[in-house]
Protein backbone atom coordinates (compact mmCIF):
# COMPACT_ATOMS: atom_id res chain seq x y z
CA UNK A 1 90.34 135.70 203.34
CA UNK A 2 93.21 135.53 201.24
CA UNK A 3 93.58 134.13 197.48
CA UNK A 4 96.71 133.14 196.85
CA UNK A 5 97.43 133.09 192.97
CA UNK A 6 99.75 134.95 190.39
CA UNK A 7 98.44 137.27 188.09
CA UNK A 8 101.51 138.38 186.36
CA UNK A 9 101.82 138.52 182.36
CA UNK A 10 105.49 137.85 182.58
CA UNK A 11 107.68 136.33 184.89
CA UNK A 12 109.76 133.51 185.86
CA UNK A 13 110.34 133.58 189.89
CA UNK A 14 107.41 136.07 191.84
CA UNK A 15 106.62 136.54 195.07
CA UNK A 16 103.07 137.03 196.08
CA UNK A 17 101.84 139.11 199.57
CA UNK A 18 98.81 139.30 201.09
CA UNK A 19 96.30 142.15 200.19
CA UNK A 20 97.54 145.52 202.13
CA UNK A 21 101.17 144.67 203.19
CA UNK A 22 104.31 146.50 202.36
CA UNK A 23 107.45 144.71 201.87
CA UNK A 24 109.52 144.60 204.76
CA UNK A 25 106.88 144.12 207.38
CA UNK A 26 107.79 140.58 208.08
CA UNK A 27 105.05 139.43 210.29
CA UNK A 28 101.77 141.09 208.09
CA UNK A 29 103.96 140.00 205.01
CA UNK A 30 104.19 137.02 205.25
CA UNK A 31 101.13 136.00 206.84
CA UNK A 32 98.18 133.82 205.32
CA UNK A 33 94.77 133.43 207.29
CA UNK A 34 93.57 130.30 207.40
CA UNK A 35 90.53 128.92 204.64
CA UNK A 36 92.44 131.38 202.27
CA UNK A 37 92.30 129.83 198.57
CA UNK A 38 95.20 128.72 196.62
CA UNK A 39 95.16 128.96 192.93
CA UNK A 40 97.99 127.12 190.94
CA UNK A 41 97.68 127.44 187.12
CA UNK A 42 99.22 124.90 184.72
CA UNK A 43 102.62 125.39 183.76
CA UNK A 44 103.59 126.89 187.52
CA UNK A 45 104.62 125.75 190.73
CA UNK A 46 104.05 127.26 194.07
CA UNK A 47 106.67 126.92 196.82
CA UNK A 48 105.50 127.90 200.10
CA UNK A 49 108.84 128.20 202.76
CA UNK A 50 108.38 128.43 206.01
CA UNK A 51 110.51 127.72 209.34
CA UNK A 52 110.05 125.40 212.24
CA UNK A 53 112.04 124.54 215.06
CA UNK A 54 114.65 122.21 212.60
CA UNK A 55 115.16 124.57 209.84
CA UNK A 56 113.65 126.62 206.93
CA UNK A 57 110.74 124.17 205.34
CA UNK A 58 109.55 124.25 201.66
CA UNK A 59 106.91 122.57 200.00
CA UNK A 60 105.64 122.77 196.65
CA UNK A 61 102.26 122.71 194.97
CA UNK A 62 102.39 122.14 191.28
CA UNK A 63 99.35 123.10 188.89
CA UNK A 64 96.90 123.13 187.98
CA UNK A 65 95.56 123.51 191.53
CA UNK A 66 92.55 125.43 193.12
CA UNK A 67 91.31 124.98 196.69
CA UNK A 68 91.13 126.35 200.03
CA UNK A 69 93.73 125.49 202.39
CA UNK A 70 91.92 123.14 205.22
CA UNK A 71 93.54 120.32 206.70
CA UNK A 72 91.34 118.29 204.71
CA UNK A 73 91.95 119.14 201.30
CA UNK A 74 95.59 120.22 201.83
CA UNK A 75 97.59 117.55 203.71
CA UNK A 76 100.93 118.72 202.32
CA UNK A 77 100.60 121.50 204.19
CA UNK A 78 99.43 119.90 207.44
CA UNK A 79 102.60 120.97 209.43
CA UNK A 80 101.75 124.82 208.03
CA UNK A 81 98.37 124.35 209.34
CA UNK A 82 99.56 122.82 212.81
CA UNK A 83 101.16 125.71 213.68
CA UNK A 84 98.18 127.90 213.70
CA UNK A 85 95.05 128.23 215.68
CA UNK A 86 91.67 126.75 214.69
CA UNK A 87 89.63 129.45 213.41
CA UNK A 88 91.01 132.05 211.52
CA UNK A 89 94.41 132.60 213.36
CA UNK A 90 97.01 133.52 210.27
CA UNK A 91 100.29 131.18 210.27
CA UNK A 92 103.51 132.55 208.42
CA UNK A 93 104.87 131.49 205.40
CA UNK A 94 106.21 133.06 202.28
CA UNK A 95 104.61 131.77 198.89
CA UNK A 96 106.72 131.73 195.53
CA UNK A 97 105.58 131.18 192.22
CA UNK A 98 107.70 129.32 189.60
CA UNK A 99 106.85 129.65 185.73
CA UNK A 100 107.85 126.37 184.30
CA UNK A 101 106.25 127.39 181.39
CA UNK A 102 108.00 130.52 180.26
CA UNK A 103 110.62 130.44 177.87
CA UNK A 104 113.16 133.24 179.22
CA UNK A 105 115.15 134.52 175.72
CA UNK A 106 118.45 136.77 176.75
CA UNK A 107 119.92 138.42 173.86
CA UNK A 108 123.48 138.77 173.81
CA UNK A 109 126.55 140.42 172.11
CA UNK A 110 130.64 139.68 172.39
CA UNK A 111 132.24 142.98 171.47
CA UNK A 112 135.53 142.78 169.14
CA UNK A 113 138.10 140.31 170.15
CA UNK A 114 140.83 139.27 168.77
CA UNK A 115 141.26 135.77 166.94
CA UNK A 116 143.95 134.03 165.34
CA UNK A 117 144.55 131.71 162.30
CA UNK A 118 146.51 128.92 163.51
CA UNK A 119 148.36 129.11 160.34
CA UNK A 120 149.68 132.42 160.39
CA UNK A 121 149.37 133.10 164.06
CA UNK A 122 151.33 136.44 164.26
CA UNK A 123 148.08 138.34 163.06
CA UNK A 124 145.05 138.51 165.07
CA UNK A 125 141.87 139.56 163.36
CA UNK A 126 138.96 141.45 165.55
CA UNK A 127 136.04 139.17 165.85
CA UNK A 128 132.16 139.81 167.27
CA UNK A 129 129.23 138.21 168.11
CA UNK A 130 125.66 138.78 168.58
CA UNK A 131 122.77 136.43 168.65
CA UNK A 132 120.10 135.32 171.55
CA UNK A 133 119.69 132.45 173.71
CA UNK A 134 116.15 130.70 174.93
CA UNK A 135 116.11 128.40 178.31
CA UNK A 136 113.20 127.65 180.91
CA UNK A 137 113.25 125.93 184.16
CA UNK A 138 112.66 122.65 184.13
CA UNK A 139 113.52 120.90 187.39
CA UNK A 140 112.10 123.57 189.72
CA UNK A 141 113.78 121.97 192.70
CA UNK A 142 116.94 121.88 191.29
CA UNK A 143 116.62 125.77 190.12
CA UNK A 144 115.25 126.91 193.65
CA UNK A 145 118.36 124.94 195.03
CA UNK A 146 120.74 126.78 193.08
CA UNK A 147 119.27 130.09 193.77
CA UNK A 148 118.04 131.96 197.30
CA UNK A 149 114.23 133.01 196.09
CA UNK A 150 113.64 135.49 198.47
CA UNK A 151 116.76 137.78 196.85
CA UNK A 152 115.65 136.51 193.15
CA UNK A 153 116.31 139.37 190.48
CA UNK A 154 115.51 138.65 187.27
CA UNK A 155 117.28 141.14 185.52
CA UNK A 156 120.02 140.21 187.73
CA UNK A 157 120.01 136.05 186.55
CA UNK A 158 119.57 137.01 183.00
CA UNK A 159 122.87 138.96 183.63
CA UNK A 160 124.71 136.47 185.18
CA UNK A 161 123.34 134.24 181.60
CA UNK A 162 124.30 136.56 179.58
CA UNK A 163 127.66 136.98 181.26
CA UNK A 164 127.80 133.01 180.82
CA UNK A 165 127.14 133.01 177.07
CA UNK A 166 129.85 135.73 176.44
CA UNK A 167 132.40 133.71 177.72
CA UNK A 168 131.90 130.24 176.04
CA UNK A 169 131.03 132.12 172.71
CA UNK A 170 134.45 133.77 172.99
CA UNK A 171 136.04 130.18 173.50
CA UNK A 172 133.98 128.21 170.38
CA UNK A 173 135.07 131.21 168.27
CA UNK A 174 138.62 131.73 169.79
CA UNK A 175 138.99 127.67 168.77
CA UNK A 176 136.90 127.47 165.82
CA UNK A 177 139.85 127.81 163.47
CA UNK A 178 141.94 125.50 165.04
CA UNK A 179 140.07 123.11 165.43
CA UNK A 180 137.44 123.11 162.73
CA UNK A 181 140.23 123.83 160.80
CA UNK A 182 138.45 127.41 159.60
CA UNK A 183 140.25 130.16 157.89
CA UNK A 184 139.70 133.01 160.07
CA UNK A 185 138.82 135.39 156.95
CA UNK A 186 136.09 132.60 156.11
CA UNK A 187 134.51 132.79 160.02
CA UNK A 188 131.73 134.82 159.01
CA UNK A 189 130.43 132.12 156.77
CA UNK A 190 130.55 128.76 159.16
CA UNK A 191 128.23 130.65 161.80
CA UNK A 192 126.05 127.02 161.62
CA UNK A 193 129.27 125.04 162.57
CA UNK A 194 130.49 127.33 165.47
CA UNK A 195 126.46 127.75 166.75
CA UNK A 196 126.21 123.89 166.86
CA UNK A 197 129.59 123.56 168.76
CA UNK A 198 128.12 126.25 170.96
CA UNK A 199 124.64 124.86 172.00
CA UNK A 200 125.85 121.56 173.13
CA UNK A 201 128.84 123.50 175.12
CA UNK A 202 125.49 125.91 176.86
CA UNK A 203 123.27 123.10 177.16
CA UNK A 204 125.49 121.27 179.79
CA UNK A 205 127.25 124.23 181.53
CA UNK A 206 123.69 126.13 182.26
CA UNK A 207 121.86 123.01 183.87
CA UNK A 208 124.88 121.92 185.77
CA UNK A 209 124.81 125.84 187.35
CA UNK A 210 121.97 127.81 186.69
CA UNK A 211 119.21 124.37 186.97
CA UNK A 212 117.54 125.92 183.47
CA UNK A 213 117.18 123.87 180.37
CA UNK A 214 118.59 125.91 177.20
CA UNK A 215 116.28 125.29 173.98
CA UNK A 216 117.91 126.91 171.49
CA UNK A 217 121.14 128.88 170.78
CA UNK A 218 120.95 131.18 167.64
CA UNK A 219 124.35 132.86 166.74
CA UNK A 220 122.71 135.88 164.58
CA UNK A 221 126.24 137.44 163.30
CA UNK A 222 129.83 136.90 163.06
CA UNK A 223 131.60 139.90 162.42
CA UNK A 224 135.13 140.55 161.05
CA UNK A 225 136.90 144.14 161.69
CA UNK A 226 137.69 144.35 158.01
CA UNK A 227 139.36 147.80 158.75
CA UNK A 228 142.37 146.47 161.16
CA UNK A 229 145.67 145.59 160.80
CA UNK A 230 145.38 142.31 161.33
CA UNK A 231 142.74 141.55 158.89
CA UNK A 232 144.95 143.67 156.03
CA UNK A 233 147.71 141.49 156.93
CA UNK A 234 146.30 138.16 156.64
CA UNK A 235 144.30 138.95 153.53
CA UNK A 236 148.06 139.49 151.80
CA UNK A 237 149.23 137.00 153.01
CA UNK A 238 146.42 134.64 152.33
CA UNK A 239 146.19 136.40 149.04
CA UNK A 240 150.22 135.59 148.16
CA UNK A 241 149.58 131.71 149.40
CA UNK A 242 146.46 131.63 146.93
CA UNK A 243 147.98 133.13 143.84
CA UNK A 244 150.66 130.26 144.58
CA UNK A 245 148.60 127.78 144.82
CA UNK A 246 146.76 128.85 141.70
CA UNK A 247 149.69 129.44 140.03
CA UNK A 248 150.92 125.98 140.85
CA UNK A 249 148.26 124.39 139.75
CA UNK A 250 147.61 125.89 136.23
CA UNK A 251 151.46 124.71 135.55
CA UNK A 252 150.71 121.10 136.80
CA UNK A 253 147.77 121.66 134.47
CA UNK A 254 149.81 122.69 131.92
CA UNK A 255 152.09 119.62 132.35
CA UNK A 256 149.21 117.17 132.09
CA UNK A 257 148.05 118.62 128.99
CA UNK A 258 151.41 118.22 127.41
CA UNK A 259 152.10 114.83 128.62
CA UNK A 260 148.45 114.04 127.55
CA UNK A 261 149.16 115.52 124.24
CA UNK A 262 152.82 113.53 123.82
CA UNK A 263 150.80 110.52 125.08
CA UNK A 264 148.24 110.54 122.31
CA UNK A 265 151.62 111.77 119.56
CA UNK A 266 153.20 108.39 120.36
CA UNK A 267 150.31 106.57 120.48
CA UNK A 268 148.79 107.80 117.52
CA UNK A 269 152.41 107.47 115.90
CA UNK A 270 152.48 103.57 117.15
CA UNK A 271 149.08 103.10 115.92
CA UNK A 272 150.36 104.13 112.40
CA UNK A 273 153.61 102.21 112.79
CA UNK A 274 151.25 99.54 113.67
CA UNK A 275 148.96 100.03 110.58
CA UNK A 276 151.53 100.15 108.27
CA UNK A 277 153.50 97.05 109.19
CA UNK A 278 149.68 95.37 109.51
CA UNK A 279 149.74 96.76 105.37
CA UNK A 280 152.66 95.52 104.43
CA UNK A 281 152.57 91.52 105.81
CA UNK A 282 148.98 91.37 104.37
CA UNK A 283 150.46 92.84 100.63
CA UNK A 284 153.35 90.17 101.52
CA UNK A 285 150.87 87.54 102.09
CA UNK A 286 149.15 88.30 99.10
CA UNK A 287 152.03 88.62 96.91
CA UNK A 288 152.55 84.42 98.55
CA UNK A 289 149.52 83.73 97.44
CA UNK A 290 149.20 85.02 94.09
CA UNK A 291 152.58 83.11 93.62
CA UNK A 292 151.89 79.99 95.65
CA UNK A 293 153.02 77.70 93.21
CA UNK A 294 156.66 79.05 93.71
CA UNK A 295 156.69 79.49 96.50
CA UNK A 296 155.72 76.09 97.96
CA UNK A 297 158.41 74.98 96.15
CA UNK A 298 160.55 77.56 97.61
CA UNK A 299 159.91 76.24 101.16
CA UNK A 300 159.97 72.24 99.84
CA UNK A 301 163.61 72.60 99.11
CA UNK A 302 164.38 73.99 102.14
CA UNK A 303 162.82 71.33 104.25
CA UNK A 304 164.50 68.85 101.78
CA UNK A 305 167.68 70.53 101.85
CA UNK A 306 167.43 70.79 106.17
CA UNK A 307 166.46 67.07 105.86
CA UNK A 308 169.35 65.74 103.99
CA UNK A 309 171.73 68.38 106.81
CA UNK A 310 169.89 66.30 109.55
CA UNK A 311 170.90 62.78 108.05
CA UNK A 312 174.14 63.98 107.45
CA UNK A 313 174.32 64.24 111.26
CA UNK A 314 173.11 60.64 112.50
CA UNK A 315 176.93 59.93 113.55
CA UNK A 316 178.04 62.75 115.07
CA UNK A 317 176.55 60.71 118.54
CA UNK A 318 178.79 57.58 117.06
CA UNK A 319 175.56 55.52 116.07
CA UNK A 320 177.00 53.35 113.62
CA UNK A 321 180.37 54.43 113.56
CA UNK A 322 183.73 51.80 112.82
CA UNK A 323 186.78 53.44 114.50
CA UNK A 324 189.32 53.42 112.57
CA UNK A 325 191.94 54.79 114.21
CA UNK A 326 192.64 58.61 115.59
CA UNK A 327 189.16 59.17 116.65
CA UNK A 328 187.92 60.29 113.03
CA UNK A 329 184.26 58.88 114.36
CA UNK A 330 184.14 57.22 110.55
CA UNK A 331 179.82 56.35 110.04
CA UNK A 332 179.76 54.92 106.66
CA UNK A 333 175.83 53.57 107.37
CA UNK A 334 174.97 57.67 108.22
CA UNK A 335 177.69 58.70 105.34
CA UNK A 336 175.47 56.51 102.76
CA UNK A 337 172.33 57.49 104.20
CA UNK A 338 173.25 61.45 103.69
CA UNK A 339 174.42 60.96 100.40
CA UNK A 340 171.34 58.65 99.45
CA UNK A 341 169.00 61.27 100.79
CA UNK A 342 171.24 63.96 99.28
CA UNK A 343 170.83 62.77 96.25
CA UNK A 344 167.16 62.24 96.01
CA UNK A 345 166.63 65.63 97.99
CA UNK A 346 168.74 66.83 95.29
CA UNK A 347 166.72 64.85 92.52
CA UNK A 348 163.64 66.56 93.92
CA UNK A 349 164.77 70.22 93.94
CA UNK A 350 166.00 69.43 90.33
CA UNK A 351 162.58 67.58 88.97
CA UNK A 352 160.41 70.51 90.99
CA UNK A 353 162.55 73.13 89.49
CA UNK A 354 162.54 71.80 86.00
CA UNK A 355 158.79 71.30 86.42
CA UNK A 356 158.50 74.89 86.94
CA UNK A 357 159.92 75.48 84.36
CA UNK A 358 158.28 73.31 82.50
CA UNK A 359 155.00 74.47 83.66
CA UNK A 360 155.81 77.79 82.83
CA UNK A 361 156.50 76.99 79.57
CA UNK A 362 153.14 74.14 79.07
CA UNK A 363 150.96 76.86 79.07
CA UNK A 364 152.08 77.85 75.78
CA UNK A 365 153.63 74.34 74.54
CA UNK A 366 150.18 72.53 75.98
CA UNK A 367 153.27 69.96 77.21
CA UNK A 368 152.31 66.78 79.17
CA UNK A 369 152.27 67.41 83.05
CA UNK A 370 154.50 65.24 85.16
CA UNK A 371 153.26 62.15 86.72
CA UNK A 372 152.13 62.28 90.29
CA UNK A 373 154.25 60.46 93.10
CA UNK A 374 153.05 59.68 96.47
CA UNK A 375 154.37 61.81 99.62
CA UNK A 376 153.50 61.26 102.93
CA UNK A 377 154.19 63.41 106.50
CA UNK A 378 155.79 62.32 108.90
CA UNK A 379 155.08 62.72 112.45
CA UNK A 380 158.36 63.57 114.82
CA UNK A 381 158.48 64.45 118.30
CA UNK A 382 154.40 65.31 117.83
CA UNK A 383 155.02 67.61 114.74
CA UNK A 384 153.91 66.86 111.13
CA UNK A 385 156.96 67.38 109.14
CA UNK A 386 157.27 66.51 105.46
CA UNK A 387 155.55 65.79 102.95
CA UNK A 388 158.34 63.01 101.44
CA UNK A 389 157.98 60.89 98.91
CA UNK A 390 159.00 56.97 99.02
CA UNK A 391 162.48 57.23 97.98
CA UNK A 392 162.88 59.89 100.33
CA UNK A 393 160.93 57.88 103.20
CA UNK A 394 163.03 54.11 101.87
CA UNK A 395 166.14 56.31 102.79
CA UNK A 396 165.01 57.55 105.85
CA UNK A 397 164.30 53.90 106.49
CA UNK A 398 168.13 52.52 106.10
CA UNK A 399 169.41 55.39 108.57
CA UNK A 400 166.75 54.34 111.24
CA UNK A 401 164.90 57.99 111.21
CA UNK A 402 161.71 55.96 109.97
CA UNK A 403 160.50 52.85 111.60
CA UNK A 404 157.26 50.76 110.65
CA UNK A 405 155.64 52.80 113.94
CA UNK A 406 156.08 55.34 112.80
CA UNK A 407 152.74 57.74 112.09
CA UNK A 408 152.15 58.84 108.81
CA UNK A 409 149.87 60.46 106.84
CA UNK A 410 148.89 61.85 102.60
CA UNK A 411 146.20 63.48 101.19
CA UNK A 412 142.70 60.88 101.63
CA UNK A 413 143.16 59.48 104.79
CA UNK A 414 141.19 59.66 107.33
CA UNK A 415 143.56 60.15 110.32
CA UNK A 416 147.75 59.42 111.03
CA UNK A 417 148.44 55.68 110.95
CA UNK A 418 151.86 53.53 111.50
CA UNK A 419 153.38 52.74 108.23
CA UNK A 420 154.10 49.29 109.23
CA UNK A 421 150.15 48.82 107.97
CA UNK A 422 150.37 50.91 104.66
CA UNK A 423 150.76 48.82 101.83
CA UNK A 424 153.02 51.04 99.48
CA UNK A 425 155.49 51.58 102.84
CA UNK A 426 155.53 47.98 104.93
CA UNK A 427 157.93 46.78 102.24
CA UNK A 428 160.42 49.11 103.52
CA UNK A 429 160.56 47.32 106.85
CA UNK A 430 160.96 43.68 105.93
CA UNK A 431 163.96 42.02 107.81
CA UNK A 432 166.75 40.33 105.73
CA UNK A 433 166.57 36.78 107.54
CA UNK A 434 170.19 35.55 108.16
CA UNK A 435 172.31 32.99 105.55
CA UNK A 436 171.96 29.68 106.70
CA UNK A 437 175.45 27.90 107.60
């Protein structure tokens, strides 16, 4: 009796014979005698081809499997066993085993080849490549369908893989540059990039043709002919566009530190400007207010003096006005009115001046200070102008600039009332009743 198993440390496709034959002897070689044992071990498949009347048969046993082959025990390979006689008679069929289990590395190695920066194209720079490749068969139906196993060569499938590899590593590194956008003289360093653009390129191509499943690509080396032409050539080059670009940028460098620098002169130069106007309106302001007395007065007399300009305008829209002839616009109410106002402006500046003179002169002369007189502001248009004081307000009054609704407003109240209420100001807006006829 036969026992049908595979003893071999290494493989990935072998054939087994029975005990005795010579290959070549196709009837002995192929023949199996029935109760012969089949052992299948886990990670292998056997395939057991044979022919009938319709074609060449296969039919696969996949481990772990160990019995002997009886109708009973081994239906799959009741049409085998029908073809033989009860009793020992052998039947033929060739067996095959399949390592799904082995992982099958091929080393492999691109000699020099030319590759070209897709920036300076004229220059091509010898390139090569070494580095291995691991794959195993996965879907063992698929693999024995792709390949004849009675002419399987090992040595001859890891050629055609290797032959494979060569060609798409040519085309990820031929490409790489353009478009990874990689500097040619830089490929040796982006061997991760171009092996990860690689394995998914394998991975596809190898099951689609060969029915194996890759599990790893490593890309050991990327080398660069440093001694050609082509790499001399492109290192000037590449050397020229660098010292321009360097160059380049130190002077825009260069230019921002200057413009920073001019940035922070002018600024630092505004800041001062800045600084010392700041100085100078705060020594102004003190210079007011160590001399606030004269100056209030200052500004008093020319609010009265814009006052009595104002008045002296109230007929320049006709308000009032007796035409006398030749349009000369003749107001004698506003004319009266300016010079009234006028006057006691005029009366003010002269009694404010005189008391500062005066005062000046009190502090020595201990002279008698002058007696207070009420003012009050006015409010116009929403503004608080003033102060004036009655006789200013009384002639105000007669021109029609101040009218008992008017809101006013001194030193003690509480808030702006109409003067038609105040006491000292309602006589200024009592109606003369007309003379009886």
């Amino acid at each position: 009796m036969d026992e049908i198993r595979c003893d071999e440390p290494s493989y990935l496709i072998w054939k087994w014979q029975p005990a005795g034959s010579q290959p070549g002897e196709n009837v002995r070689e192929n023949s199996i005698r029935w109760g012969s044992s089949l052992r299948v071990k886990d990670g292998e498949v056997a395939v057991f081809v044979y022919r009938q009347k319709n074609g060449v048969m296969q039919d696969f046993i996949v481990g772990p499997f160990d019995q002997m082959i009886k109708t009973a025990n081994f239906p799959v390979l009741a049409s085998i066993v029908g073809l033989a006689y009860e009793g020992g008679t052998p039947f033929q069929a060739e067996v095959y085993f399949v390592n799904l289990a082995r992982i099958i590395q091929v080393k492999f190695g691109v000699p020099f080849f030319d590759v070209y920066d897709p920036r300076h194209a004229d220059f091509g720079v010898p390139v090569a490549v070494r580095g291995t490749i691991s794959f195993k068969i996965d879907d063992y139906r698929e693999f024995i369908k792709l390949h004849r196993l009675s002419t399987f060569n090992l040595d001859d499938f890891q050629k055609q893989i290797r032959d494979v590899v060569c060609r798409y590593v040519k085309d990820a590194v031929t490409n790489a540059p353009a478009a990874n956008d990689i500097p040619v003289i830089q490929i040796e360093s982006r061997v991760a990039q171009i092996n990860d653009a690689l394995e998914y390129d394998l991975k596809e191509r190898l099951k689609e043709d060969f029915g194996v499943v890759v599990s790893g690509v490593d890309v050991g080396t990327i080398e660069i002919d440093k001694t050609s032409d082509g790499y001399a050539k492109l290192m000037a080059i590449t050397q020229n566009v660098t010292t321009r670009t360097v160059q380049a940028q130190t002077e825009a460098n260069i230019k921002n530190i200057h413009d920073m620098q001019r940035i922070e002169a002018e600024n630092y130069e505004e800041t001062l400007r800045i600084q010392r106007e700041e100085g100078q309106y705060a020594q102004h302001k003190a210079t007011q207010s160590a001399n606030y007395a004269a100056y209030q007065t200052e500004k008093q007399a020319e609010v009265g003096v814009a006052g009595a300009q104002a008045l002296g305008q109230m007929g320049a829209n006709g308000a009032g006005s007796v035409d006398l002839g030749g349009n000369t616009g003749f107001n004698p109410a506003a004319m009266m009115a300016s010079m009234a106002v006028g006057g006691v402006v005029g009366q003010n500046i002269a009694g404010t001046m005189s008391g500062m003179m005066s005062g000046t002169n009190a502090q020595a002369n201990n002279a008698i200070p002058p007696i207070p007189v009420s003012v009050y502001n006015v409010a116009v248009n929403g503004q608080a102008t003033g102060p004036f004081d009655v006789n200013v307000l009384k002639q105000m009054a007669v021109a029609g600039q101040f009218t008992a609704d008017s809101l006013v407003w001194k030193a003690g109240m509480a808030e702006w009332v109409k003067a038609g209420i105040v006491d000292e100001l309602k006589g200024m807006f009592v109606v003369m009743p007309p003379i009886p006829q």
